[in-house]
N, C-alpha and C. Protein backbone atom coordinates (compact mmCIF):
# COMPACT_ATOMS: atom_id res chain seq x y z
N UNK A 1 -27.83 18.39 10.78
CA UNK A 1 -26.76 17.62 10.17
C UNK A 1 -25.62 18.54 9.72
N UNK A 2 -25.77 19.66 9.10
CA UNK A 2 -24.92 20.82 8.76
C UNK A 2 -24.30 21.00 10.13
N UNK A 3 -24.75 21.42 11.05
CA UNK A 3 -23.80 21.52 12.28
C UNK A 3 -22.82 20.32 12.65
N UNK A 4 -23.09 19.22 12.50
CA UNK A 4 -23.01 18.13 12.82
C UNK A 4 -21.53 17.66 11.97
N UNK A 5 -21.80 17.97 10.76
CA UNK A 5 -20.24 18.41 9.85
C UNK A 5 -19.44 19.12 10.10
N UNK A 6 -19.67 20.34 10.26
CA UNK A 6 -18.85 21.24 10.24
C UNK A 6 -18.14 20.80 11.97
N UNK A 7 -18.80 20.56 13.15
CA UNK A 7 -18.05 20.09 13.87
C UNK A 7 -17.29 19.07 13.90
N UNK A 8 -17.28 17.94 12.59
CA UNK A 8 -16.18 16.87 12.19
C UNK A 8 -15.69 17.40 10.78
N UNK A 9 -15.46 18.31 10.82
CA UNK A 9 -14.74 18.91 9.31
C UNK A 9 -13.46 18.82 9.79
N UNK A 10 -12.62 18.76 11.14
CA UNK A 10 -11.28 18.63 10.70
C UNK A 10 -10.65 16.83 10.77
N UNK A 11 -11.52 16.44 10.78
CA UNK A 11 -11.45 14.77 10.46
C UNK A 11 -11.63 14.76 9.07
N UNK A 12 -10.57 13.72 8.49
CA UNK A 12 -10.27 12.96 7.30
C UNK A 12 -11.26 11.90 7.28
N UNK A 13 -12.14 11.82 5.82
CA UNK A 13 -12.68 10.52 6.04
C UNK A 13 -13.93 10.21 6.56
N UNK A 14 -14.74 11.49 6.30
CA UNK A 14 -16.40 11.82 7.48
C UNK A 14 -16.96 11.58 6.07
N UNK A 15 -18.22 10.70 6.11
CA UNK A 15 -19.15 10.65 5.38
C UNK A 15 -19.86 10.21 5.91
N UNK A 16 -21.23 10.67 4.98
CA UNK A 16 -23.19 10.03 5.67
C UNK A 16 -23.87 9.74 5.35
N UNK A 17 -24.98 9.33 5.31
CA UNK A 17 -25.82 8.65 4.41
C UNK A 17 -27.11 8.88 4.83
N UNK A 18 -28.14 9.16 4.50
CA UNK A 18 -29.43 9.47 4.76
C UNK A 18 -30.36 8.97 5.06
N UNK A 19 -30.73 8.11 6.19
CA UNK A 19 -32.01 7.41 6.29
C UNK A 19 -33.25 7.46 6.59
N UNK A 20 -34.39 7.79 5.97
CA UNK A 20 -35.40 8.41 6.28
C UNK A 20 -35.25 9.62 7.69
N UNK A 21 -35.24 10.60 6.88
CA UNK A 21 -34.70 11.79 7.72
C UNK A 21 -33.62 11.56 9.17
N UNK A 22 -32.91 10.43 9.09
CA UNK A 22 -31.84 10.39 10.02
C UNK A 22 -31.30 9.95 9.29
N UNK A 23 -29.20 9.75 9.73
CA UNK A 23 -28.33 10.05 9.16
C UNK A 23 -27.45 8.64 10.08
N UNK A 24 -26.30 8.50 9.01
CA UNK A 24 -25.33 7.64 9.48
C UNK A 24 -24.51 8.21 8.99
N UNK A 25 -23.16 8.46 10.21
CA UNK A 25 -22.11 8.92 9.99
C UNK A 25 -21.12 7.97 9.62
N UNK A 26 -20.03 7.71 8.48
CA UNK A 26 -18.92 7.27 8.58
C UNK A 26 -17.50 7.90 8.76
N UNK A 27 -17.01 7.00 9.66
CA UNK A 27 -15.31 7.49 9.94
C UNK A 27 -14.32 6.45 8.97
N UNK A 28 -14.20 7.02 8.35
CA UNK A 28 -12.39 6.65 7.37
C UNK A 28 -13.21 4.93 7.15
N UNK A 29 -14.24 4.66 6.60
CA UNK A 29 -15.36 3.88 5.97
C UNK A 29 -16.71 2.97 6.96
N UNK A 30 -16.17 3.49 8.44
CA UNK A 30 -16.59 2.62 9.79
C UNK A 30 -17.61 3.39 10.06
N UNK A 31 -19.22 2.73 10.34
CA UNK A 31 -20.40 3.65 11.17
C UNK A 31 -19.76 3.79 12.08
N UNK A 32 -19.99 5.14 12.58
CA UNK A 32 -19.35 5.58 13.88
C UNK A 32 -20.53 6.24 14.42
N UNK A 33 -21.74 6.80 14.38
CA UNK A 33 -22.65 7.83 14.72
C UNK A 33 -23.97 7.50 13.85
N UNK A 34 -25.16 7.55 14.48
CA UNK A 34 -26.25 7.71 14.21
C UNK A 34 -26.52 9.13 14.26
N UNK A 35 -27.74 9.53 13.99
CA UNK A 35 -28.57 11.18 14.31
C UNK A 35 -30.18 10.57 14.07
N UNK A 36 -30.14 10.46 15.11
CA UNK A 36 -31.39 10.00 15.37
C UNK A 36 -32.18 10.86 15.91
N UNK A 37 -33.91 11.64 15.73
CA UNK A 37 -34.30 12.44 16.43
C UNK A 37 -33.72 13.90 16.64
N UNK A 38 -32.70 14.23 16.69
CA UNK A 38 -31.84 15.37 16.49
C UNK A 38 -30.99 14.73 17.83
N UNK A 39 -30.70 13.43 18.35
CA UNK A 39 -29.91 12.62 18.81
C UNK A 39 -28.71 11.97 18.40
N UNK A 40 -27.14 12.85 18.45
CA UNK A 40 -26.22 12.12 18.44
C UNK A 40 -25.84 10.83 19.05
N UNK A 41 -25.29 10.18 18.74
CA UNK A 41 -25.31 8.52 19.15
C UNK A 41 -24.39 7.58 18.78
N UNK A 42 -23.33 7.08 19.72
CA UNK A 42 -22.47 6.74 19.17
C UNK A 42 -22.54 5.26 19.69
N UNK A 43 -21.47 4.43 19.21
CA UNK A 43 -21.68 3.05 19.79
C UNK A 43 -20.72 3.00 20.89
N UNK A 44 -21.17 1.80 21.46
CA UNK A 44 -20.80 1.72 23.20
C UNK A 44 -19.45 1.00 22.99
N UNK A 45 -18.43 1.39 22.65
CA UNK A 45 -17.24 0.90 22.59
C UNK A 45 -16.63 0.79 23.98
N UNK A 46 -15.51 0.19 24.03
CA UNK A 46 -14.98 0.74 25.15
C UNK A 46 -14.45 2.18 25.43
N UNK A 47 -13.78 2.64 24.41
CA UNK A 47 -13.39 4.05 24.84
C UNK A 47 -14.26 5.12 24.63
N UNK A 48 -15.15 4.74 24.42
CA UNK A 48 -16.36 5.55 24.68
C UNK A 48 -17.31 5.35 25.27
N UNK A 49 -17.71 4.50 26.11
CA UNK A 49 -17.95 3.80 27.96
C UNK A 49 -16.86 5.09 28.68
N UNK A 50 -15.49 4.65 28.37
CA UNK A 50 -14.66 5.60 28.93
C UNK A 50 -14.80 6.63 29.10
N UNK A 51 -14.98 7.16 27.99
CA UNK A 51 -14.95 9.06 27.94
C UNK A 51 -15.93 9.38 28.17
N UNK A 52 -17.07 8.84 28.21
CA UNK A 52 -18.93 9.25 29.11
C UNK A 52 -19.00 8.47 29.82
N UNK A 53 -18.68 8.26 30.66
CA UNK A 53 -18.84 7.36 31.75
C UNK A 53 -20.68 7.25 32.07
N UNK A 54 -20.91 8.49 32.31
CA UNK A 54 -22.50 8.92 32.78
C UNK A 54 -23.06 9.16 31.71
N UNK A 55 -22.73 9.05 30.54
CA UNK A 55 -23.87 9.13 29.13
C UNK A 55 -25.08 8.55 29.56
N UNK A 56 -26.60 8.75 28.74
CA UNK A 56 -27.33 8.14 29.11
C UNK A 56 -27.26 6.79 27.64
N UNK A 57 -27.80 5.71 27.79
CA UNK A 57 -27.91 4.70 26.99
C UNK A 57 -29.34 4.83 26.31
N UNK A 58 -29.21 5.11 24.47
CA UNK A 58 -30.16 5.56 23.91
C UNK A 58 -30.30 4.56 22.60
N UNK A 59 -31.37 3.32 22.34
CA UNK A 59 -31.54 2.60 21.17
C UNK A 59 -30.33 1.73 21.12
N UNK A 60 -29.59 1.67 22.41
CA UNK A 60 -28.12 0.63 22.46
C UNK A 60 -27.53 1.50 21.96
N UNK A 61 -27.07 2.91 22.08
CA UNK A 61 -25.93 3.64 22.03
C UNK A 61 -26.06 4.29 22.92
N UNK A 62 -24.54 5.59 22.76
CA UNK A 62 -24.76 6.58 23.82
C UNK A 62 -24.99 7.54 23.16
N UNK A 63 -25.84 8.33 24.10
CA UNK A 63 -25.56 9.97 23.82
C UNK A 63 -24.66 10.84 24.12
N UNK A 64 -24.28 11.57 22.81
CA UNK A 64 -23.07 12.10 23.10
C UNK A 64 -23.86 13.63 23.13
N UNK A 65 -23.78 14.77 24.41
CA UNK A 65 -24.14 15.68 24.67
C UNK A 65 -23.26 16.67 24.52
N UNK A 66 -22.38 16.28 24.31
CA UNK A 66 -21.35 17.92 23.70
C UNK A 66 -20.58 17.78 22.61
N UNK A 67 -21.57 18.15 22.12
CA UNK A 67 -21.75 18.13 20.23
C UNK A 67 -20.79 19.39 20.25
N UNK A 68 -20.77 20.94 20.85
CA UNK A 68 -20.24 21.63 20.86
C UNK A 68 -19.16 21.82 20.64
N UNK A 69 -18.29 21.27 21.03
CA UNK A 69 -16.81 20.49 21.83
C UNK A 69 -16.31 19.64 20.51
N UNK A 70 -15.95 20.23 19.55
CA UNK A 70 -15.51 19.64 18.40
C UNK A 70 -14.12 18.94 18.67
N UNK A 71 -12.85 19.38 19.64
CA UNK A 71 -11.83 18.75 19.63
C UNK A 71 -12.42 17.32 20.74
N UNK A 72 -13.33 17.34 21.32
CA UNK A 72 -13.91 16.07 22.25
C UNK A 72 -14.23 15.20 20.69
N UNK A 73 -15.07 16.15 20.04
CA UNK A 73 -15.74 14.87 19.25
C UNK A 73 -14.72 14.24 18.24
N UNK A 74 -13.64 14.97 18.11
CA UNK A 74 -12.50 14.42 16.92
C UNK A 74 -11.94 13.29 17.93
N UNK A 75 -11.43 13.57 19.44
CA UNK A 75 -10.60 12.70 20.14
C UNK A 75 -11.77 11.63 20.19
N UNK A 76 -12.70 11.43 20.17
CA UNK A 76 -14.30 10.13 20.75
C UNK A 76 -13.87 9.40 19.59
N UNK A 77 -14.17 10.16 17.93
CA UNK A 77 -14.45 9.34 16.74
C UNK A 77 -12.81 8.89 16.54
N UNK A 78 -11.11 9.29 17.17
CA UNK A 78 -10.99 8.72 16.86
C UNK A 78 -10.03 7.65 17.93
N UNK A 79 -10.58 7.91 19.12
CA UNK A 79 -10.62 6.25 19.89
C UNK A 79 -11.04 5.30 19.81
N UNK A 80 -12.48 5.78 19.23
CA UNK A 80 -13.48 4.69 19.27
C UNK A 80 -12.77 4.07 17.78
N UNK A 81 -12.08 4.56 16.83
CA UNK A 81 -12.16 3.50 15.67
C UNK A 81 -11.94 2.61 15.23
N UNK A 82 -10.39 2.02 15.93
CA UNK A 82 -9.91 1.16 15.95
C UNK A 82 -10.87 -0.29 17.05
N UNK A 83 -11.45 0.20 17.84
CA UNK A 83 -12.77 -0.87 18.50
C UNK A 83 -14.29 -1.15 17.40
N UNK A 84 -14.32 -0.65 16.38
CA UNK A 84 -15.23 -0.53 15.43
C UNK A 84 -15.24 -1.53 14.27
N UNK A 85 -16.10 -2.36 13.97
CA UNK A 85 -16.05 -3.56 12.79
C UNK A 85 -16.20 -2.83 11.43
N UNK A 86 -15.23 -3.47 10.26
CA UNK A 86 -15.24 -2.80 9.41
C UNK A 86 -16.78 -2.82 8.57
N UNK A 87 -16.80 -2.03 7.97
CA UNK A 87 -17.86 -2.31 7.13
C UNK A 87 -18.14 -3.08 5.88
N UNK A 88 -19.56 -3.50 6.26
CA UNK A 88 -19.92 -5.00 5.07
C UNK A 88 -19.84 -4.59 3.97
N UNK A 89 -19.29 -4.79 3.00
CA UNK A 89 -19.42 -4.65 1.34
C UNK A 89 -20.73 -5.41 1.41
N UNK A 90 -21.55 -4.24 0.05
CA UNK A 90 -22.45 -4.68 -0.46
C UNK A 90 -22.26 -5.36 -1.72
N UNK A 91 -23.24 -6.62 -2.09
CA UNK A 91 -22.68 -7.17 -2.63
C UNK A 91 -23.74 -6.94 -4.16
């Protein structure tokens, strides 16, 4: 998960939340990313269908395999955001 930050550290607006040892990422308040398994995972938006065309399809997301590639993962989280439902207030 530490890696996993620091490669969205120049995004505004990254937060996560802990779920039994996996993680949910938020973008500027939107799930954008699971970590599942030591499995990045994003949702199947359209512009991210786009930009992995050949991802494999993992739990109804994709895998995103180049975690490495921090300016990929800033341009993914922020195409995909505007295709993303806001998030439910808890009530």
């Amino acid at each position: 998960m530490d890696f996993i930050l620091e490669q969205l550290s120049d995004l505004n607006g990254v937060s996560y939340r802990a779920m039994m040892e996996e993680y949910i990422i938020y973008y500027r308040g939107k799930v954008v990313v699971g970590i599942y398994d030591d499995r990045f995972l994003v949702k199947p938006t359209k512009s991210a269908v786009a930009m992995m065309p050949d991802t494999n399809r993992e739990l109804e997301m994709l895998l995103v395999d180049d975690v490495e590639n921090k300016e990929f993962l800033r341009e993914l989280l922020d195409e995909m955001y505007e295709e993303l439902p806001a998030s439910k207030k808890k009530k």
